[in-house]
PDB file of N, CA and C in Angstrom:
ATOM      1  N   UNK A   1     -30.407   2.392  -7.815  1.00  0.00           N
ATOM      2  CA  UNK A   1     -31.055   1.637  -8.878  1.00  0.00           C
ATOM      3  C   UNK A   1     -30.215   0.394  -9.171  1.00  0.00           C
ATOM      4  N   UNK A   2     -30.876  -0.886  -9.528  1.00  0.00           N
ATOM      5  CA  UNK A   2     -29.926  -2.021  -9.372  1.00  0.00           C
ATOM      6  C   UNK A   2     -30.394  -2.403 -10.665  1.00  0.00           C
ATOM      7  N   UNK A   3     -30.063  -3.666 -11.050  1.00  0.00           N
ATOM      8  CA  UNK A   3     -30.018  -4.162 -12.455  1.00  0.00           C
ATOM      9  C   UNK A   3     -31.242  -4.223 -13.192  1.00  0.00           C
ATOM     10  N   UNK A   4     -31.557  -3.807 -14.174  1.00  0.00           N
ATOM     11  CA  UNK A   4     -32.981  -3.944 -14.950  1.00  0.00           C
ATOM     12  C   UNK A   4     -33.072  -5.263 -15.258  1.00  0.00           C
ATOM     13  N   UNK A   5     -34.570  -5.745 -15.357  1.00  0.00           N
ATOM     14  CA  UNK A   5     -34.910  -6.776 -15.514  1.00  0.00           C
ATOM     15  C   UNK A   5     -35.430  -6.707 -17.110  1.00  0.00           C
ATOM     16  N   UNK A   6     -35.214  -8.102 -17.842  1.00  0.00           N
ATOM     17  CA  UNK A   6     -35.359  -7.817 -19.819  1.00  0.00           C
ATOM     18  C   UNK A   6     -36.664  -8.422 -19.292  1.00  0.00           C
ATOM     19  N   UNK A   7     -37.422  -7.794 -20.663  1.00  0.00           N
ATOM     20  CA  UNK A   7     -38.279  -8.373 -20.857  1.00  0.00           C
ATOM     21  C   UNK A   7     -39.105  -9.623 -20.269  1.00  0.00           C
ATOM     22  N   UNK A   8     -38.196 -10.766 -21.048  1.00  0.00           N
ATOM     23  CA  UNK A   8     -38.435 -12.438 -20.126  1.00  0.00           C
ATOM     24  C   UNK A   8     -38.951 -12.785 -18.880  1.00  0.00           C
ATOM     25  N   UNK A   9     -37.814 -12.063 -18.234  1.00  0.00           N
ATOM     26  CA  UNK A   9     -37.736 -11.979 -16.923  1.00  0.00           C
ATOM     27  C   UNK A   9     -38.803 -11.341 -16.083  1.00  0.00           C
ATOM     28  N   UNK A  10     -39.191 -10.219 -16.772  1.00  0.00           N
ATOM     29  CA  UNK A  10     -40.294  -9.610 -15.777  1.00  0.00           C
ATOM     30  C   UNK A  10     -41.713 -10.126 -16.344  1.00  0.00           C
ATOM     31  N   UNK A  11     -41.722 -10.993 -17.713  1.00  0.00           N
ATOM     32  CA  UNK A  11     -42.849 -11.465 -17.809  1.00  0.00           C
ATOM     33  C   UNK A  11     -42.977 -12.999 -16.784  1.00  0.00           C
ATOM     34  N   UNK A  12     -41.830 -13.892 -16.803  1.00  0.00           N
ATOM     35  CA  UNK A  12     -41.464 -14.627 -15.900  1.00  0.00           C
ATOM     36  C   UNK A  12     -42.178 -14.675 -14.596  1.00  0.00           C
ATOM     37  N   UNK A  13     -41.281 -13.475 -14.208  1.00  0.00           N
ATOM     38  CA  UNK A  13     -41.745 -13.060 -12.506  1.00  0.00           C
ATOM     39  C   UNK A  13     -42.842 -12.800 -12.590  1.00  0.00           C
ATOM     40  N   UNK A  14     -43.763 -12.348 -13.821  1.00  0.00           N
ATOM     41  CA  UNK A  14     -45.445 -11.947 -13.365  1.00  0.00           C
ATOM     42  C   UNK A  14     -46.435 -13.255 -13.497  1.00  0.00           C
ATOM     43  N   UNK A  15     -45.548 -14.077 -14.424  1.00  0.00           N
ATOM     44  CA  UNK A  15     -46.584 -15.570 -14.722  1.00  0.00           C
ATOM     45  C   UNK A  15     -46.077 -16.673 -12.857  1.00  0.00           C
ATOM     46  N   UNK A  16     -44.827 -16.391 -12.172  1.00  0.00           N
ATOM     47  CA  UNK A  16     -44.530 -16.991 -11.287  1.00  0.00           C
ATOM     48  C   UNK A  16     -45.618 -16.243  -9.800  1.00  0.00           C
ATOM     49  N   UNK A  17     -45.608 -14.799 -10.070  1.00  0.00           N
ATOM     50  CA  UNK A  17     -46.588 -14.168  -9.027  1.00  0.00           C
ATOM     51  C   UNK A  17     -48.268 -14.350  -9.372  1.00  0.00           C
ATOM     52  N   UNK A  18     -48.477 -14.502 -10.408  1.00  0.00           N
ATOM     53  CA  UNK A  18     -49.949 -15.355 -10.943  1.00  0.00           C
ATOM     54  C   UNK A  18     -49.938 -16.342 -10.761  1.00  0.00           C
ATOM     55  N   UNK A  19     -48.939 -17.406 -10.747  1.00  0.00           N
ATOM     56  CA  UNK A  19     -49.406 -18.932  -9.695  1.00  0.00           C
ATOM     57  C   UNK A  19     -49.410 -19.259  -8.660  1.00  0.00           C
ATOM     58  N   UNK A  20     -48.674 -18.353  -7.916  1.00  0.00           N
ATOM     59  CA  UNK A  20     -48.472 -18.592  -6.157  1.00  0.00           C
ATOM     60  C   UNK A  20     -47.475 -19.493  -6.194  1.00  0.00           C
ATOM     61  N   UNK A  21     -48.525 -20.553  -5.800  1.00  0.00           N
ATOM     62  CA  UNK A  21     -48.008 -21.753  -5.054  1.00  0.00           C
ATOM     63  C   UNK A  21     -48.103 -22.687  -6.082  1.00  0.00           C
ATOM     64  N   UNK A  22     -48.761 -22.405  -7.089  1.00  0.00           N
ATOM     65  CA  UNK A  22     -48.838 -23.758  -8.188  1.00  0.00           C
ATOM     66  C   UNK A  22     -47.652 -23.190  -9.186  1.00  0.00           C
ATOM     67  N   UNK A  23     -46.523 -22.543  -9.078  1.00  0.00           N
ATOM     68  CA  UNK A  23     -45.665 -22.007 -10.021  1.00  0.00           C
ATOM     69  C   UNK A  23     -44.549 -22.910 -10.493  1.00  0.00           C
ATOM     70  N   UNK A  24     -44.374 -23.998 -11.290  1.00  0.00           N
ATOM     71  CA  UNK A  24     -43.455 -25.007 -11.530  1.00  0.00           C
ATOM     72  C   UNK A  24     -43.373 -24.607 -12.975  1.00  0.00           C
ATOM     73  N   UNK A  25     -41.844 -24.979 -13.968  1.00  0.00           N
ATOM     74  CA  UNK A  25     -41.400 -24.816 -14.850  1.00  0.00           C
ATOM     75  C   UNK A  25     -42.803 -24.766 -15.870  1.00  0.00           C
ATOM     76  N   UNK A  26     -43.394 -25.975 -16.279  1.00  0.00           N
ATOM     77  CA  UNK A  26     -44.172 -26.166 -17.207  1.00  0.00           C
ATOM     78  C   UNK A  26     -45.257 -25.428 -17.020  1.00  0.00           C
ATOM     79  N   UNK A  27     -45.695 -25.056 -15.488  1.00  0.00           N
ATOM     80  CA  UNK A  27     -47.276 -24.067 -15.386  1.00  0.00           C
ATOM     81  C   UNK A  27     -46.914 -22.919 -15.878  1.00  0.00           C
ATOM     82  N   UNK A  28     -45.662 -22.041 -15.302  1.00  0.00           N
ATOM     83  CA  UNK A  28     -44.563 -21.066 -16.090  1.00  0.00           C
ATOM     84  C   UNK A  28     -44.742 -20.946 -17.082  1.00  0.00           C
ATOM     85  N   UNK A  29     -44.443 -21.839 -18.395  1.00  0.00           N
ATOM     86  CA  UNK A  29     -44.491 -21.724 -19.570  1.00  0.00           C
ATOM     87  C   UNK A  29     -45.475 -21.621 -19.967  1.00  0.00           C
ATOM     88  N   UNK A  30     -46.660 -22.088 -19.964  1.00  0.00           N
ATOM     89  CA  UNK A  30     -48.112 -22.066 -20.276  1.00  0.00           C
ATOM     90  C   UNK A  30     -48.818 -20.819 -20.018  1.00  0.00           C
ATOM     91  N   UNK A  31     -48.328 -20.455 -18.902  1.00  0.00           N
ATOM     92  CA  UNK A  31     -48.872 -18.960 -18.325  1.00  0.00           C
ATOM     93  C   UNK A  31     -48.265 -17.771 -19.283  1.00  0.00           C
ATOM     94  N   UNK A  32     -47.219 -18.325 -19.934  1.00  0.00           N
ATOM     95  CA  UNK A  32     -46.644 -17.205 -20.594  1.00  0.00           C
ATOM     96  C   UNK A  32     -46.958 -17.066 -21.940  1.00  0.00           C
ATOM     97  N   UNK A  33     -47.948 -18.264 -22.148  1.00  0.00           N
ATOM     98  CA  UNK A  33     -48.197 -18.511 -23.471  1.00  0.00           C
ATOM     99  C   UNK A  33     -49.456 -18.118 -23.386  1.00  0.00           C
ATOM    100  N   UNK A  34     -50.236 -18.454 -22.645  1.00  0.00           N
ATOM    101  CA  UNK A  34     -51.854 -18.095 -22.343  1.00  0.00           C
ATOM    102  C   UNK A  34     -51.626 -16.660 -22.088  1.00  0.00           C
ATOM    103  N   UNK A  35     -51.381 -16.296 -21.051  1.00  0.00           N
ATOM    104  CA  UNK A  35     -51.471 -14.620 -21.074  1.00  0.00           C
ATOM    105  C   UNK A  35     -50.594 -13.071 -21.618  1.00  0.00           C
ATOM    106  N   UNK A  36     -49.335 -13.802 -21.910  1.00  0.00           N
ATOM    107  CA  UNK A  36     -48.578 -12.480 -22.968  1.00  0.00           C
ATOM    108  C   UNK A  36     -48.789 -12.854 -24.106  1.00  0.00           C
ATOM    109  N   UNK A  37     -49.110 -14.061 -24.604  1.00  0.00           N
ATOM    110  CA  UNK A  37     -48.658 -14.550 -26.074  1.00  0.00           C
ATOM    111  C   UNK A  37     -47.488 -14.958 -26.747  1.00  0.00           C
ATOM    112  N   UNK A  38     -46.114 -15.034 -25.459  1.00  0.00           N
ATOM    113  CA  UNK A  38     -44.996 -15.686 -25.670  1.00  0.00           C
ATOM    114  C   UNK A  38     -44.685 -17.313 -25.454  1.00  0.00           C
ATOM    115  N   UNK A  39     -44.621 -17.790 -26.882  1.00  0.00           N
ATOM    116  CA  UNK A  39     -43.848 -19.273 -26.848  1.00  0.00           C
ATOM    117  C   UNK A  39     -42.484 -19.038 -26.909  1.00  0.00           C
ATOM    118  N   UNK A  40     -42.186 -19.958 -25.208  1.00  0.00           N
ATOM    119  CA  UNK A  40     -41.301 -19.887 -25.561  1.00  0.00           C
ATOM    120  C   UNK A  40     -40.465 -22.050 -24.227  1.00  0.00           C
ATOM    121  N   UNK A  41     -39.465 -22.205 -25.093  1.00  0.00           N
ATOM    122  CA  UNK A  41     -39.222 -23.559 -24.771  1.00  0.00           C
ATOM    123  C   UNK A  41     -39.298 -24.070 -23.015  1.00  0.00           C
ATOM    124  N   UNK A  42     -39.517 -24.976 -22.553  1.00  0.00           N
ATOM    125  CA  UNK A  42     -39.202 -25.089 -21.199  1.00  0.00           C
ATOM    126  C   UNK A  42     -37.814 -24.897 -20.921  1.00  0.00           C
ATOM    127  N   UNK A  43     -36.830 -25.430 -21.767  1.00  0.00           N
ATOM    128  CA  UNK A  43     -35.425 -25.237 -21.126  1.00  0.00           C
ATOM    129  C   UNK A  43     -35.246 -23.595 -21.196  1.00  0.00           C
ATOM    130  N   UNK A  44     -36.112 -22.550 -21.684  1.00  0.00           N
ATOM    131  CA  UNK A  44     -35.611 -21.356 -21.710  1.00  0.00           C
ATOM    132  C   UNK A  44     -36.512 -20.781 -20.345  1.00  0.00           C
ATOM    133  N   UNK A  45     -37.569 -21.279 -20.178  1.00  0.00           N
ATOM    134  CA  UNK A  45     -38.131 -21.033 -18.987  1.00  0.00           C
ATOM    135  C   UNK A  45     -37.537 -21.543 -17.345  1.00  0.00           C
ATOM    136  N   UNK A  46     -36.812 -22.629 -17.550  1.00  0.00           N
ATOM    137  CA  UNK A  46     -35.982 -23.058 -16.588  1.00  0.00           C
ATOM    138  C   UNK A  46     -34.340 -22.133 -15.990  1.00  0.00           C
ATOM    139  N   UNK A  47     -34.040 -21.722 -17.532  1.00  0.00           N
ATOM    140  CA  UNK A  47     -32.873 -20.827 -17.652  1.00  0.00           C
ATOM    141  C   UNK A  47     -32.778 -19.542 -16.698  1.00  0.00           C
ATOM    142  N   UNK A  48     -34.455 -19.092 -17.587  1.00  0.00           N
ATOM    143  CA  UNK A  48     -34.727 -17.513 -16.880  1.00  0.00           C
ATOM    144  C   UNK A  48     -34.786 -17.706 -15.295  1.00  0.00           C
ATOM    145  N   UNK A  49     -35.301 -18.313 -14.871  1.00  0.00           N
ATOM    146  CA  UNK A  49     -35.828 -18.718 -13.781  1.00  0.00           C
ATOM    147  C   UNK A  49     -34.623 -19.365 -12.467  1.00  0.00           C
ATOM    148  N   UNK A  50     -33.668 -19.939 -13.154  1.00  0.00           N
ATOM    149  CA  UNK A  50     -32.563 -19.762 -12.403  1.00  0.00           C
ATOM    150  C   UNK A  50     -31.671 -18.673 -12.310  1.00  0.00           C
ATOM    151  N   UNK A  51     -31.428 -17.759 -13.510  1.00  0.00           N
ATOM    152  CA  UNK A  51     -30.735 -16.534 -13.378  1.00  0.00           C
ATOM    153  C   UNK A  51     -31.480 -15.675 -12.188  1.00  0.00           C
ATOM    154  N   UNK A  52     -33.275 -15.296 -12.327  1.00  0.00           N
ATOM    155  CA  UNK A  52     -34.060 -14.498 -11.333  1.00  0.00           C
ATOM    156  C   UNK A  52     -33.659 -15.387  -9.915  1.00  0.00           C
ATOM    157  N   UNK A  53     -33.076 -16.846  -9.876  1.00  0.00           N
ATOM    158  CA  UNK A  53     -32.905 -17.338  -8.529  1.00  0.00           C
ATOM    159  C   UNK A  53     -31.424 -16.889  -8.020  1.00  0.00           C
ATOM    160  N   UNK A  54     -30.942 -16.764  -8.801  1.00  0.00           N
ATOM    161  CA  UNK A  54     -29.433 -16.606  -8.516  1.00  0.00           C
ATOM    162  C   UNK A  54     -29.449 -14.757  -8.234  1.00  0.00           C
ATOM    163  N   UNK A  55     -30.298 -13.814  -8.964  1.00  0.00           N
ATOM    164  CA  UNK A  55     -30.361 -12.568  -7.970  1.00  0.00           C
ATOM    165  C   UNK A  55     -31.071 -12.150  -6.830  1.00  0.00           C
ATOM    166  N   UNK A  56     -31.755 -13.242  -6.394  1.00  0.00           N
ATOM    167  CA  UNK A  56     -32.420 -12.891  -5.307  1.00  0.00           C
ATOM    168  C   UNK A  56     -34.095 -12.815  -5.294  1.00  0.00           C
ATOM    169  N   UNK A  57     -34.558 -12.682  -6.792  1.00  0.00           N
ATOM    170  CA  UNK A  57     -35.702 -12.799  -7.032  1.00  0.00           C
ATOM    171  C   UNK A  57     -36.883 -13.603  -6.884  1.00  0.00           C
ATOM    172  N   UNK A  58     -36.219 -15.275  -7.064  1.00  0.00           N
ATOM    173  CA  UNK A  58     -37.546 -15.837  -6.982  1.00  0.00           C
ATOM    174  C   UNK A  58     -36.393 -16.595  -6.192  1.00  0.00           C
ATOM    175  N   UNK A  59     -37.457 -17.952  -5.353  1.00  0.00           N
ATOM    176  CA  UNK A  59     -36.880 -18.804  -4.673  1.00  0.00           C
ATOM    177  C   UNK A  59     -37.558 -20.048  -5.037  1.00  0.00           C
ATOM    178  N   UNK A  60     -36.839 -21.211  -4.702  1.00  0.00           N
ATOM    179  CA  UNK A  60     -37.453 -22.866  -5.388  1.00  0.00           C
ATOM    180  C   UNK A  60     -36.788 -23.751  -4.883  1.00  0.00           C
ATOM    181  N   UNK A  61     -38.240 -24.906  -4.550  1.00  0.00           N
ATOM    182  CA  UNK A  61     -37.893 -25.563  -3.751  1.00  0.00           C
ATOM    183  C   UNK A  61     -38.544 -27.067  -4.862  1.00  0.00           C
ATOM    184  N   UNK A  62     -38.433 -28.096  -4.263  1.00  0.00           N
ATOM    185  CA  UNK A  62     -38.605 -29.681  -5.148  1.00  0.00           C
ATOM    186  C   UNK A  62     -39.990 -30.189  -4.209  1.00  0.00           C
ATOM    187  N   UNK A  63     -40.697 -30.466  -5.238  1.00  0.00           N
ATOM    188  CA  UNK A  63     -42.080 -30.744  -5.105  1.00  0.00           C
ATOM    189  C   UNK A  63     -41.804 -32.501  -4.407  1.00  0.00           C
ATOM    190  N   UNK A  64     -43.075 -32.797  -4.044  1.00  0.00           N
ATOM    191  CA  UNK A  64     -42.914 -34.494  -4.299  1.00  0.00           C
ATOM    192  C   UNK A  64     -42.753 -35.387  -5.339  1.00  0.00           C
ATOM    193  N   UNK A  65     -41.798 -36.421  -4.948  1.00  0.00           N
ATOM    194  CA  UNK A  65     -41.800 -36.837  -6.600  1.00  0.00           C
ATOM    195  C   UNK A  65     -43.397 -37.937  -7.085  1.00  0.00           C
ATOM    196  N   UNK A  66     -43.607 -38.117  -8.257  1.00  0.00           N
ATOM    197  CA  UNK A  66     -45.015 -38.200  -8.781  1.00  0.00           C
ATOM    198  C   UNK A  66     -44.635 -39.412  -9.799  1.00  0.00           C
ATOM    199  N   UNK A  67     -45.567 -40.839  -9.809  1.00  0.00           N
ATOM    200  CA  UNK A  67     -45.101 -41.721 -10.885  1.00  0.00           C
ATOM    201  C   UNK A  67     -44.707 -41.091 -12.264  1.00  0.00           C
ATOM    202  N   UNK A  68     -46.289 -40.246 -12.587  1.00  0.00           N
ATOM    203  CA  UNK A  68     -46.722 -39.267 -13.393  1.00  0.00           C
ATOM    204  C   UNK A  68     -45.057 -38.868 -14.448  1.00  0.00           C
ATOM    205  N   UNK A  69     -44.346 -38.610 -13.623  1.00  0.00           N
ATOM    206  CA  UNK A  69     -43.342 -38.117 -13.726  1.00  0.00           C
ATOM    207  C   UNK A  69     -41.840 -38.780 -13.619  1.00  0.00           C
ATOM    208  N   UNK A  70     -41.638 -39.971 -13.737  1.00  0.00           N
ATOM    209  CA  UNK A  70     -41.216 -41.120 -13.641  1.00  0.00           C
ATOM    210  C   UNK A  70     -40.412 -41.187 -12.503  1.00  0.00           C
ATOM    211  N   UNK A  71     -41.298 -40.229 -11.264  1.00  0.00           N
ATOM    212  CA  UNK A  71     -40.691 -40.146  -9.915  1.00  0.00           C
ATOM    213  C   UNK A  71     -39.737 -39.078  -9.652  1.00  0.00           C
ATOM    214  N   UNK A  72     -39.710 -38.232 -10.813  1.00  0.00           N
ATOM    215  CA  UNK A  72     -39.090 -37.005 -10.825  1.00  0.00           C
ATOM    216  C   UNK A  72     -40.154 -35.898 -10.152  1.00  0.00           C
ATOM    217  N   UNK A  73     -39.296 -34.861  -9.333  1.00  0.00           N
ATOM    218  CA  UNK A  73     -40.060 -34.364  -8.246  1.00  0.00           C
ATOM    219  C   UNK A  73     -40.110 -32.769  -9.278  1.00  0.00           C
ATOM    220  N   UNK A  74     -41.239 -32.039  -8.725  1.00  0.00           N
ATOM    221  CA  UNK A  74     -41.343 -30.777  -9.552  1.00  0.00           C
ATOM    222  C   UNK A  74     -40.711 -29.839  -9.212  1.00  0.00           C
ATOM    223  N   UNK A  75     -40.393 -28.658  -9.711  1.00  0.00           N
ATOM    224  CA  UNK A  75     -39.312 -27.505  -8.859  1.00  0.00           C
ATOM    225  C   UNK A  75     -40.667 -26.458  -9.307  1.00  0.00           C
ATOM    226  N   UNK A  76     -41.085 -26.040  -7.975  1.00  0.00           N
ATOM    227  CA  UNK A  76     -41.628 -24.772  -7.570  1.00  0.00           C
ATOM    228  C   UNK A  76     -40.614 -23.738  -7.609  1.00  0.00           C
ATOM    229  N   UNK A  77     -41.420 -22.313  -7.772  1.00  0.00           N
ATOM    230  CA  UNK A  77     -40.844 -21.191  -8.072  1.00  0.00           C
ATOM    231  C   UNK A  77     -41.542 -20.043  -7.057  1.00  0.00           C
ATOM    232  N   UNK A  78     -40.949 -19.362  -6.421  1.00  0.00           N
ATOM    233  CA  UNK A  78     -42.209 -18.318  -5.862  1.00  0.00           C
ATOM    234  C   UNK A  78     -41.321 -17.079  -6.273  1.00  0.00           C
ATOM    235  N   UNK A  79     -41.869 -15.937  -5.524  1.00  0.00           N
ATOM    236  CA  UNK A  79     -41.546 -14.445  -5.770  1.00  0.00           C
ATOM    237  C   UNK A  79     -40.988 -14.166  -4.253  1.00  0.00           C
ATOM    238  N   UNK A  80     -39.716 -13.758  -4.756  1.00  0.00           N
ATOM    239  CA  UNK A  80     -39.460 -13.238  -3.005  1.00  0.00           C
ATOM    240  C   UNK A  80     -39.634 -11.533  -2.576  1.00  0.00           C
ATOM    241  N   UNK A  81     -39.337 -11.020  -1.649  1.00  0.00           N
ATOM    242  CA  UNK A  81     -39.596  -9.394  -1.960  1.00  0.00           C
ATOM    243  C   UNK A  81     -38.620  -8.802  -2.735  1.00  0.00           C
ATOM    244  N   UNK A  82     -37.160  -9.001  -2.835  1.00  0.00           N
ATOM    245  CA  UNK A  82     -36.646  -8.002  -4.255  1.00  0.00           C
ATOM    246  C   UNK A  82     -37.019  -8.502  -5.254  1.00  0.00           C
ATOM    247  N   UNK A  83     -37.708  -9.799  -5.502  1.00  0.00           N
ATOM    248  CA  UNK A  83     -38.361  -9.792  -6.994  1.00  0.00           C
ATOM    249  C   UNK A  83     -39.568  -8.742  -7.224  1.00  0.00           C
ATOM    250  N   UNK A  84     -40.376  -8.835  -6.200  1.00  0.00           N
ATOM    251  CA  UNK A  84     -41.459  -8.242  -6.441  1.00  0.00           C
ATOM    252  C   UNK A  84     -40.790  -6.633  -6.249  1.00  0.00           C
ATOM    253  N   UNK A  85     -40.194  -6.214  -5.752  1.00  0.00           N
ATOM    254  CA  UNK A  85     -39.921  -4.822  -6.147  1.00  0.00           C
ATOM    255  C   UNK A  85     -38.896  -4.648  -6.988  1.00  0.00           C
ATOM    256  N   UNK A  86     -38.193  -5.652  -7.738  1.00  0.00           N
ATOM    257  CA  UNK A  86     -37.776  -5.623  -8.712  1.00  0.00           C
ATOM    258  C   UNK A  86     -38.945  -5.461 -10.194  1.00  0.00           C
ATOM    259  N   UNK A  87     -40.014  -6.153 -10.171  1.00  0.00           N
ATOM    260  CA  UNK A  87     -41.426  -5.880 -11.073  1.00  0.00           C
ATOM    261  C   UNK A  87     -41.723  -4.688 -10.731  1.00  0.00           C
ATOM    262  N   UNK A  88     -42.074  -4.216  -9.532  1.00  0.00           N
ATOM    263  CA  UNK A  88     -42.163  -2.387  -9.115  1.00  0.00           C
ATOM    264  C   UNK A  88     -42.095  -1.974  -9.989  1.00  0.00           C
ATOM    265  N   UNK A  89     -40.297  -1.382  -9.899  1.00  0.00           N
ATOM    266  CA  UNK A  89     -39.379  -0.635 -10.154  1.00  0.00           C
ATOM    267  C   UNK A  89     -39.546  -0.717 -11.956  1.00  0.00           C
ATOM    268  N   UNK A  90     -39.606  -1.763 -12.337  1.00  0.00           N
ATOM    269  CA  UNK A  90     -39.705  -2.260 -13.571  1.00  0.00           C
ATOM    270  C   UNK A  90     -41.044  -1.388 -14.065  1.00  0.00           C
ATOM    271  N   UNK A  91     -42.210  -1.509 -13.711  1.00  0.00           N
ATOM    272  CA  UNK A  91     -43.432  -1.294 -13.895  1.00  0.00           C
ATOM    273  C   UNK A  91     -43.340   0.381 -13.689  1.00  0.00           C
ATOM    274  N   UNK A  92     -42.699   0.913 -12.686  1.00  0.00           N
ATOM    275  CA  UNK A  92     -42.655   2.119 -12.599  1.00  0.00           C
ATOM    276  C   UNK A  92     -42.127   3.247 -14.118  1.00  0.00           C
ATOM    277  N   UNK A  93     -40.828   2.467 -14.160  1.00  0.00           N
ATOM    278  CA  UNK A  93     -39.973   2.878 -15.160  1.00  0.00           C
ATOM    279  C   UNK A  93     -40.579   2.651 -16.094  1.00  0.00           C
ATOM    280  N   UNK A  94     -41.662   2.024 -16.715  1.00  0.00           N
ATOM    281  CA  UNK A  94     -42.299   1.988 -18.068  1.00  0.00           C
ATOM    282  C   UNK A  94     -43.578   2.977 -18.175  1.00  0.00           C
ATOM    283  N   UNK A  95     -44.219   2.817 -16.899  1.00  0.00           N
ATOM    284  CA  UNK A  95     -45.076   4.267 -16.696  1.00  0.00           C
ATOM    285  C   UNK A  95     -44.574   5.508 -17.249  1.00  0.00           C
ATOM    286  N   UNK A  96     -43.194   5.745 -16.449  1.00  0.00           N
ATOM    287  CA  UNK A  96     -43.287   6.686 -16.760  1.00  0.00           C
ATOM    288  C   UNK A  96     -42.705   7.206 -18.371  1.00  0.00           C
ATOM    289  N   UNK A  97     -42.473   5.600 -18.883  1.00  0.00           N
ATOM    290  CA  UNK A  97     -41.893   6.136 -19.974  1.00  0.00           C
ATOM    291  C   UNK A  97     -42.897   6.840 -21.116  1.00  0.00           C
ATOM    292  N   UNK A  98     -43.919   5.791 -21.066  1.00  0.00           N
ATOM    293  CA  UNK A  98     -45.225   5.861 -21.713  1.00  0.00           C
ATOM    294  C   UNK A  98     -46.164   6.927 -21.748  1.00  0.00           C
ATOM    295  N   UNK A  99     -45.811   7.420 -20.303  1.00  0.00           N
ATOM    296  CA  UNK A  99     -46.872   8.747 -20.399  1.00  0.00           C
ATOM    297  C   UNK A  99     -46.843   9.956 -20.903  1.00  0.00           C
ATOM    298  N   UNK A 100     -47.632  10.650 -21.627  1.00  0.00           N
ATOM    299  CA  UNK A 100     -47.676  11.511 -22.331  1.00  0.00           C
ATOM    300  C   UNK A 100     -47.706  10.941 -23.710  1.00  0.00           C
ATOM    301  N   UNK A 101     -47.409   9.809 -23.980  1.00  0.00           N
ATOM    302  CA  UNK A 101     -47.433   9.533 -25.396  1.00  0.00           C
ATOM    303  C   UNK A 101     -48.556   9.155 -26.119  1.00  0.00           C
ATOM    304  N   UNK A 102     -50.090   8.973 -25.318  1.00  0.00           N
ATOM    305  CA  UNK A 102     -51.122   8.477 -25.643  1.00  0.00           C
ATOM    306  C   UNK A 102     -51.386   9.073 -27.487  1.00  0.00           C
ATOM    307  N   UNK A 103     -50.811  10.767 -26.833  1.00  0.00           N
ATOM    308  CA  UNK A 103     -51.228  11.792 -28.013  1.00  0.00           C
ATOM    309  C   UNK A 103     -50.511  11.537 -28.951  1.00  0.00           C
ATOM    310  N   UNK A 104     -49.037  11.074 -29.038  1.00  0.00           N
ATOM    311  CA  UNK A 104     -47.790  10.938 -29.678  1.00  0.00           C
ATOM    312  C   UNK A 104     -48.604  11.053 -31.438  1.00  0.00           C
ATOM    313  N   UNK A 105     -47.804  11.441 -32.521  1.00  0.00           N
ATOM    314  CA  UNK A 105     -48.663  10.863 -34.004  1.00  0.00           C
ATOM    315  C   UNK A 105     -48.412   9.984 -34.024  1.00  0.00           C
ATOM    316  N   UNK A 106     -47.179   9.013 -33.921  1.00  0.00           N
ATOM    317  CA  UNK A 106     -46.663   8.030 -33.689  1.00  0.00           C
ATOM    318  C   UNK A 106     -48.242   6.884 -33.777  1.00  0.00           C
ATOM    319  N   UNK A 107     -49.141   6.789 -32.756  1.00  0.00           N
ATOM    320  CA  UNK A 107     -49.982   6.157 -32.253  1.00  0.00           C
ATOM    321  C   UNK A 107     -51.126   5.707 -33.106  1.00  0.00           C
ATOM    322  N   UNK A 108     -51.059   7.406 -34.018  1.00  0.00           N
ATOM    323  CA  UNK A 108     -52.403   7.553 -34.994  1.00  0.00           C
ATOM    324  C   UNK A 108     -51.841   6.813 -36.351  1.00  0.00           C
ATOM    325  N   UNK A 109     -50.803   6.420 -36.276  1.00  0.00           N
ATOM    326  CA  UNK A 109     -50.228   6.032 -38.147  1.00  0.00           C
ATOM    327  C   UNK A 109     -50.350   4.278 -37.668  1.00  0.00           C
ATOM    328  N   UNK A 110     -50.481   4.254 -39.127  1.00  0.00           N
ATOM    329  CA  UNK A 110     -50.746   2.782 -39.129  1.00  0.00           C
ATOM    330  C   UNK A 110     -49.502   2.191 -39.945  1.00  0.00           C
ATOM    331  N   UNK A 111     -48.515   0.493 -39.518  1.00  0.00           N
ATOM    332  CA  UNK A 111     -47.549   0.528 -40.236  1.00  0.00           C
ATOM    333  C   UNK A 111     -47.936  -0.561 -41.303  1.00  0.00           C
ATOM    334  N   UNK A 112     -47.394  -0.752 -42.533  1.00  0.00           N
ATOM    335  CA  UNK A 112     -47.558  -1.362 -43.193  1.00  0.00           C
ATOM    336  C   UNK A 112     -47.358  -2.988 -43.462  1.00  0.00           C
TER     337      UNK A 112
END
C-alpha cells in the first residue's frame, strides 16, 4: 500500500481524467467547481497538480503559446497509470469503508 491520496488530490485526478486531453490548470479548476462543488484558487490547483506530478501521477506537457494569453503557452495535465490506480485504490478503500452503513442511525438523524 503506498501513500493515500487527500481529498484534493483525488478530486483533482478525477476532474484531470474527465478532460483527457483538454485538462489545463483553469479547465481543472472549473471542473472542480462545476462537478464536486469545490472553489478552490488556480494557484492551489496548480500546487496540487504538481505534487500528483512529482509522484508519478499525472504528467504535463506546454500547450502552444496563444496571443489570447499574452503568448503564454498552456500546461496540460493527463493521468498516467499509477495515478489512475492510485484513484482505484482510493475508490476501493472508501467502498469499503461505507458499506454496511446505509442502515447506520447515524443516516436517519438529521443535524441541526
Amino acid at each position: 500500500m503506498g501513500e493515500t491520496l487527500g481529498d484534493l488530490q483525488q478530486l483533482a485526478l478525477l476532474a484531470a481524467l474527465r478532460l483527457g486531453a483538454d485538462g489545463y490548470g483553469a479547465e481543472i479548476q472549473q471542473e472542480l467547481e462545476r462537478t464536486a462543488g469545490r472553489a478552490v484558487t488556480l494557484s492551489t490547483v496548480y500546487v496540487t497538480m504538481e505534487r500528483l506530478e512529482r509522484r508519478g501521477y499525472v504528467r504535463s506537457w506546454l500547450g502552444d503559446a496563444t496571443p489570447v494569453r499574452g503568448g503564454k503557452p498552456k500546461r496540460y495535465y493527463a493521468l498516467t497509470a499509477p495515478g489512475l490506480a492510485a484513484l482505484r485504490q482510493a475508490h476501493e478503500e472508501m467502498t469499503r469503508m461505507w458499506r454496511g452503513l446505509e442502515s447506520h442511525p447515524a443516516f436517519g438523524q438529521r443535524t441541526r
